[in-house]
C-alpha atoms as a PDB file:
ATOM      1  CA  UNK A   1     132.417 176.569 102.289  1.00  0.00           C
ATOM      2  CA  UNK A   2     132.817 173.458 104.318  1.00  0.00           C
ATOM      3  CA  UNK A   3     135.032 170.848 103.619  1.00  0.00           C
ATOM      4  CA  UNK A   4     133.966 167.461 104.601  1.00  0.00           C
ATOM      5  CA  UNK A   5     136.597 164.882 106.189  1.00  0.00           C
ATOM      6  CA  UNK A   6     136.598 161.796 103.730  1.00  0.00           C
ATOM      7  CA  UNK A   7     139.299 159.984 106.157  1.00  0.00           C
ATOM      8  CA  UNK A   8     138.227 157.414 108.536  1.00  0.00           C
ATOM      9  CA  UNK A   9     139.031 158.363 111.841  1.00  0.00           C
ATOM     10  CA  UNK A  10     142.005 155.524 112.289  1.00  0.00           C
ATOM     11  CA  UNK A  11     143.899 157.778 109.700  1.00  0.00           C
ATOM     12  CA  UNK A  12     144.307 160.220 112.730  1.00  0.00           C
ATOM     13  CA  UNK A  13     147.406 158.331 113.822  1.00  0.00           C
ATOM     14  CA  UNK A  14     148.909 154.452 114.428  1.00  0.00           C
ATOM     15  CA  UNK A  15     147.421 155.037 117.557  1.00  0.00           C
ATOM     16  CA  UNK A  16     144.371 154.837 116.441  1.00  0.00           C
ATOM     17  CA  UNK A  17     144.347 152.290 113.790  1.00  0.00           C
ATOM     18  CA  UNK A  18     145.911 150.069 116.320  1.00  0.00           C
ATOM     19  CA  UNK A  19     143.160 150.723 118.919  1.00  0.00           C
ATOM     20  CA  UNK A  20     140.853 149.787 115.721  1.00  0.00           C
ATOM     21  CA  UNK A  21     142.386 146.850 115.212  1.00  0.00           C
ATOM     22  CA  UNK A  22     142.914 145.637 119.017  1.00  0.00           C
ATOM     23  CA  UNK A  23     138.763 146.727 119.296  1.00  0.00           C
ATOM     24  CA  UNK A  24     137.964 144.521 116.654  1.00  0.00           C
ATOM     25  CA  UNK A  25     140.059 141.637 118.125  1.00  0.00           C
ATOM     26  CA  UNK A  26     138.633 141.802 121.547  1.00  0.00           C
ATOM     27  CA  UNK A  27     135.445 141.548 120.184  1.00  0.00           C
ATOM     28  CA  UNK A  28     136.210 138.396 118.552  1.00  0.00           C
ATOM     29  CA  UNK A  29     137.398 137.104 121.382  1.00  0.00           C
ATOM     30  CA  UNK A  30     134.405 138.111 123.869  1.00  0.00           C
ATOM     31  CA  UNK A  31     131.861 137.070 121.354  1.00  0.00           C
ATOM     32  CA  UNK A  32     133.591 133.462 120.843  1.00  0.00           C
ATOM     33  CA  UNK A  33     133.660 133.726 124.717  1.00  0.00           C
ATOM     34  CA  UNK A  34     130.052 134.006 125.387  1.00  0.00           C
ATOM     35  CA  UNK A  35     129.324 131.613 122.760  1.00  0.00           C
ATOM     36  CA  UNK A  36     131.587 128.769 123.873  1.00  0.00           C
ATOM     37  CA  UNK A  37     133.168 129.561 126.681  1.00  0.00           C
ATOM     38  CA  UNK A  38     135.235 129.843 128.712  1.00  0.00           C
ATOM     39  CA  UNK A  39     134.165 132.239 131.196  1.00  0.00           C
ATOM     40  CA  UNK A  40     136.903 135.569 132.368  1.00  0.00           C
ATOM     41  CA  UNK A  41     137.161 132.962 135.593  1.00  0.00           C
ATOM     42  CA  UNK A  42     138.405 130.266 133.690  1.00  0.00           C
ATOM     43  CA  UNK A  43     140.370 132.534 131.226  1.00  0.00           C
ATOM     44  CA  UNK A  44     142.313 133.814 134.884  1.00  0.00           C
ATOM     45  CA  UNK A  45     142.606 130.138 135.621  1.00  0.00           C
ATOM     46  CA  UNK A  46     144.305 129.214 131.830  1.00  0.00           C
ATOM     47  CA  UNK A  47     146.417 132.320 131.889  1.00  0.00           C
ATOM     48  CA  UNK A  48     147.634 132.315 135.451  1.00  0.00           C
ATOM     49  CA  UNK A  49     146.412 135.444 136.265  1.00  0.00           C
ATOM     50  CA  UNK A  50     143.565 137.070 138.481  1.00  0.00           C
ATOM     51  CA  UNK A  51     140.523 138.317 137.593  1.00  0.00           C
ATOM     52  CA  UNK A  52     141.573 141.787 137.520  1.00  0.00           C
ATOM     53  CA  UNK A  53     144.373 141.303 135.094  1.00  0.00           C
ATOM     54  CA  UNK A  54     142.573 138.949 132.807  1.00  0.00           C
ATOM     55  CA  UNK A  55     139.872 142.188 132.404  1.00  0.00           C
ATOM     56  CA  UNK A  56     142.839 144.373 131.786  1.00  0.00           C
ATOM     57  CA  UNK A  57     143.953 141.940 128.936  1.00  0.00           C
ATOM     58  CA  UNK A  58     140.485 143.464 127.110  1.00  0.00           C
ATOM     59  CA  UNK A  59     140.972 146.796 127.423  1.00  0.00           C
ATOM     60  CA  UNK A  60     142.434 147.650 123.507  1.00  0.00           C
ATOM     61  CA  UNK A  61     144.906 150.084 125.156  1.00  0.00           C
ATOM     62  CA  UNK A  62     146.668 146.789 126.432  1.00  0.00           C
ATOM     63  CA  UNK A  63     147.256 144.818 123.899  1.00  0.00           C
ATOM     64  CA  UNK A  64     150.022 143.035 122.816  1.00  0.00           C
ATOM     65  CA  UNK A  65     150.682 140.732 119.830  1.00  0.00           C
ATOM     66  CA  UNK A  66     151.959 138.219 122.700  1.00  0.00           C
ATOM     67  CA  UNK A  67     148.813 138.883 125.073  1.00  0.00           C
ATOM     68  CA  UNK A  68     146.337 138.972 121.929  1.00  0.00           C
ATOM     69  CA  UNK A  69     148.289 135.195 121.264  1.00  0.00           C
ATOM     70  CA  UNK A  70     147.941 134.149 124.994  1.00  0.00           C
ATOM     71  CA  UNK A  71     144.263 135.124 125.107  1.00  0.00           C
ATOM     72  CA  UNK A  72     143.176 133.194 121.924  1.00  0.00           C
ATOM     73  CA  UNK A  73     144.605 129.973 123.271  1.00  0.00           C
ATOM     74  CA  UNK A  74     143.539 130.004 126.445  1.00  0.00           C
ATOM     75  CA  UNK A  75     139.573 130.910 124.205  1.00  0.00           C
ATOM     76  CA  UNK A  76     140.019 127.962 122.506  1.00  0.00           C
ATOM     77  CA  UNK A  77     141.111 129.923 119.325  1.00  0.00           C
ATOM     78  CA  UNK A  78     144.116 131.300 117.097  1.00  0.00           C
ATOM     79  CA  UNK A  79     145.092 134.499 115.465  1.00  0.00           C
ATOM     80  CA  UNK A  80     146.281 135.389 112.783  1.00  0.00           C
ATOM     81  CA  UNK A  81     148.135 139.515 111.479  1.00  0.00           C
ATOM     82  CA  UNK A  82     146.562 139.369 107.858  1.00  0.00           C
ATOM     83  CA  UNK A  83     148.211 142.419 105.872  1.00  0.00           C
ATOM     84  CA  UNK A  84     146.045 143.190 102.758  1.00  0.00           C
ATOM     85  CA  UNK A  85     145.894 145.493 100.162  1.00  0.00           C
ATOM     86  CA  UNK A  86     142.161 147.211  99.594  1.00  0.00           C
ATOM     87  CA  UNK A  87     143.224 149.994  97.410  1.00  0.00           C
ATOM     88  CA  UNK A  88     142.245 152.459 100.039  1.00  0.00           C
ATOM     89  CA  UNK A  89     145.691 154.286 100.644  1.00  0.00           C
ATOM     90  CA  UNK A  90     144.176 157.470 102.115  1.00  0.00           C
ATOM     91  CA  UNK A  91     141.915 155.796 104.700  1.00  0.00           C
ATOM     92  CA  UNK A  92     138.297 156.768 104.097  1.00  0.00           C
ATOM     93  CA  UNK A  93     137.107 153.259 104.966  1.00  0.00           C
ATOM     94  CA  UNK A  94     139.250 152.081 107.500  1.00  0.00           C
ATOM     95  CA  UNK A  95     140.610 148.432 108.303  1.00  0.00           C
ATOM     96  CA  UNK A  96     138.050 146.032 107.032  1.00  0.00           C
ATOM     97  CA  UNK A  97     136.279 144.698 109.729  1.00  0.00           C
ATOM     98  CA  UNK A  98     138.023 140.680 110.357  1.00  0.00           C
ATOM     99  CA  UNK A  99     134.557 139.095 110.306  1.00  0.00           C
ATOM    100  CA  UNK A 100     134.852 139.754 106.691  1.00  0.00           C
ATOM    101  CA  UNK A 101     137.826 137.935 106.723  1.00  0.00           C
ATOM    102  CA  UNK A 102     136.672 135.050 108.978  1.00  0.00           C
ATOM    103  CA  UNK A 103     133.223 134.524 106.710  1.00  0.00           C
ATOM    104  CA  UNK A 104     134.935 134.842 103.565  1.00  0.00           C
ATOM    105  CA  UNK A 105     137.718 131.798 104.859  1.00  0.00           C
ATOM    106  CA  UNK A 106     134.469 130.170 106.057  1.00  0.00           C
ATOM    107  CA  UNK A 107     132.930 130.164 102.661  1.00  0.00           C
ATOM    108  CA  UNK A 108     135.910 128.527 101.214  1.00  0.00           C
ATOM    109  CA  UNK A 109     135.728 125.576 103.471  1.00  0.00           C
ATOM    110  CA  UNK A 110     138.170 126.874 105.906  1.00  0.00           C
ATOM    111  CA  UNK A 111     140.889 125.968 104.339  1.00  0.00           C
ATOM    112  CA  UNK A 112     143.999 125.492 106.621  1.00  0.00           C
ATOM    113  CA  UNK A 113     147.001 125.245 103.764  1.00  0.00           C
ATOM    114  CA  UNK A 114     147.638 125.837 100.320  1.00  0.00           C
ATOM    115  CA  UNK A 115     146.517 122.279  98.598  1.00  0.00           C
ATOM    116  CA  UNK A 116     143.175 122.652 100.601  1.00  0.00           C
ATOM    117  CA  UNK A 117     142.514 126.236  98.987  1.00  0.00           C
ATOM    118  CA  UNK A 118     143.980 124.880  95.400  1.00  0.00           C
ATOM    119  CA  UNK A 119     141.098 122.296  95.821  1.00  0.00           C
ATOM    120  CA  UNK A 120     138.486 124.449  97.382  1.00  0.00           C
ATOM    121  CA  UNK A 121     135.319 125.355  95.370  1.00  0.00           C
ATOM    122  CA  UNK A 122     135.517 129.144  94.324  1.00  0.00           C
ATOM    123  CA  UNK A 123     132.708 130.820  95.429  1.00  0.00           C
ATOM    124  CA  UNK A 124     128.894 130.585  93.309  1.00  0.00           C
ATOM    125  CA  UNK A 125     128.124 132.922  90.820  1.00  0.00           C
ATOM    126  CA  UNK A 126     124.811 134.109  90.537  1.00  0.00           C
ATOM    127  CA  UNK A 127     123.503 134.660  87.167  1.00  0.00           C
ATOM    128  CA  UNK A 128     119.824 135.161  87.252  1.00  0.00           C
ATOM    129  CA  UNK A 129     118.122 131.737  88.574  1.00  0.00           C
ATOM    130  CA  UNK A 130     121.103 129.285  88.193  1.00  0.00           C
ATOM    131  CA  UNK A 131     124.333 129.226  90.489  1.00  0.00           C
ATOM    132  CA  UNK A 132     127.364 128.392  88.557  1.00  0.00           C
ATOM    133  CA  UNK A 133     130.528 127.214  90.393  1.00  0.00           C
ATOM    134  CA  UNK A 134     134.215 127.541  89.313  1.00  0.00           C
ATOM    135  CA  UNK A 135     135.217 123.929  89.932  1.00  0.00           C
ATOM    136  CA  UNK A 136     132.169 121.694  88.115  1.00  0.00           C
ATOM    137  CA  UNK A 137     133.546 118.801  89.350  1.00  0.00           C
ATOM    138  CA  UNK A 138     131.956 119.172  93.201  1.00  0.00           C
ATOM    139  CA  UNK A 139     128.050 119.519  93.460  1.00  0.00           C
ATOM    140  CA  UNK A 140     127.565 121.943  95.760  1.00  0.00           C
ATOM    141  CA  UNK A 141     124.657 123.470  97.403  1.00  0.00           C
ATOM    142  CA  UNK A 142     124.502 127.202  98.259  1.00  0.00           C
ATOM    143  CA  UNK A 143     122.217 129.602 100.009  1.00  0.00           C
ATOM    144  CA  UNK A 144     122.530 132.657  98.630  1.00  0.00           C
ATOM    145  CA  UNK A 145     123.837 135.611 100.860  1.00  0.00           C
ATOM    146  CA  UNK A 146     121.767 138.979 100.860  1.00  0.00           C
ATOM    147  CA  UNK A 147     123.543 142.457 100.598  1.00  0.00           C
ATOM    148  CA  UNK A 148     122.430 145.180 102.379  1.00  0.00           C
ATOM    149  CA  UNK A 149     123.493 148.893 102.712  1.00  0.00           C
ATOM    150  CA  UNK A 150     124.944 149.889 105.775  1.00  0.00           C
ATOM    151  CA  UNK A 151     125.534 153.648 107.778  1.00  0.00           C
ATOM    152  CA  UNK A 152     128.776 154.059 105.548  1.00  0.00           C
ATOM    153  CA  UNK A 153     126.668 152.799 102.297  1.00  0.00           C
ATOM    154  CA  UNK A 154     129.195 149.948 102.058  1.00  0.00           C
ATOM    155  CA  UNK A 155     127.633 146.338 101.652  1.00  0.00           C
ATOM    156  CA  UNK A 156     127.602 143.987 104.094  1.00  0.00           C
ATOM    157  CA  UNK A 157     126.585 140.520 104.308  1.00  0.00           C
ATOM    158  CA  UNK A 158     124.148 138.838 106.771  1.00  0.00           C
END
């Protein structure tokens, strides 16, 4: 009989996870890109290099913690390295995708230090018809976020 592979495939080697990661971070990047601007043309022109380098700079393969900094400033942008702990020591799921991270920040209020996330409003609880929020102080108006399964049969949020 068959066994089936329960590992994600960035368990392979670092190699791998760190192409994950560097994927996912490129992505950011071109996505805020094509949003917002700039163009790769003006990206060149901020980094002080050509056109040709400046595409290099998104292949993962490239990547450097330095380059990934230089790219997000000259986007408009910043990074962060989040380490995290999601009880998934054998690797079945793989890194968690950093949108989740960026909407989950978001629904805080973005907070940028520690007072702002002492004095942020935890996120609504849904409880049948009526939302409940941790801190009753703030009135707060939510919409509520729909689950829905994806390929792996993980939730995701739209």
């Amino acid at each position: 009989m068959e066994t089936v592979n329960t590992k994600h495939w960035t368990s392979r080697s670092v190699e791998d996870f760190t192409y994950r990661i560097a994927s996912d971070f490129l992505a950011q990047i071109e996505l805020h890109n094509e949003n917002n601007g700039p163009t790769k043309t003006e990206l060149a022109d901020r980094l002080e290099r050509t056109l040709g380098r400046v595409s290099q700079m998104f292949n993962p393969g490239n990547i450097t913690l330095s380059s990934a900094v230089r790219l997000s400033q000259a986007s408009g942008m910043k990074v962060a390295l989040v380490a995290y702990d999601d009880n998934d020591t054998g690797n079945s799921q793989g890194p968690i995708n950093s949108e989740i991270f960026y909407r989950c920040w978001k629904h805080m209020g973005s907070p940028a230090n520690f007072f702002e996330l002492e004095h942020a409003v935890a996120p609504v609880k849904n409880i049948g018809y009526i939302a409940q929020a941790a801190n009753v102080e703030v009135s707060i108006a939510t919409e509520v976020m729909k689950l829905k399964q994806n390929a792996v049969t993980r939730p995701t949020i739209n």
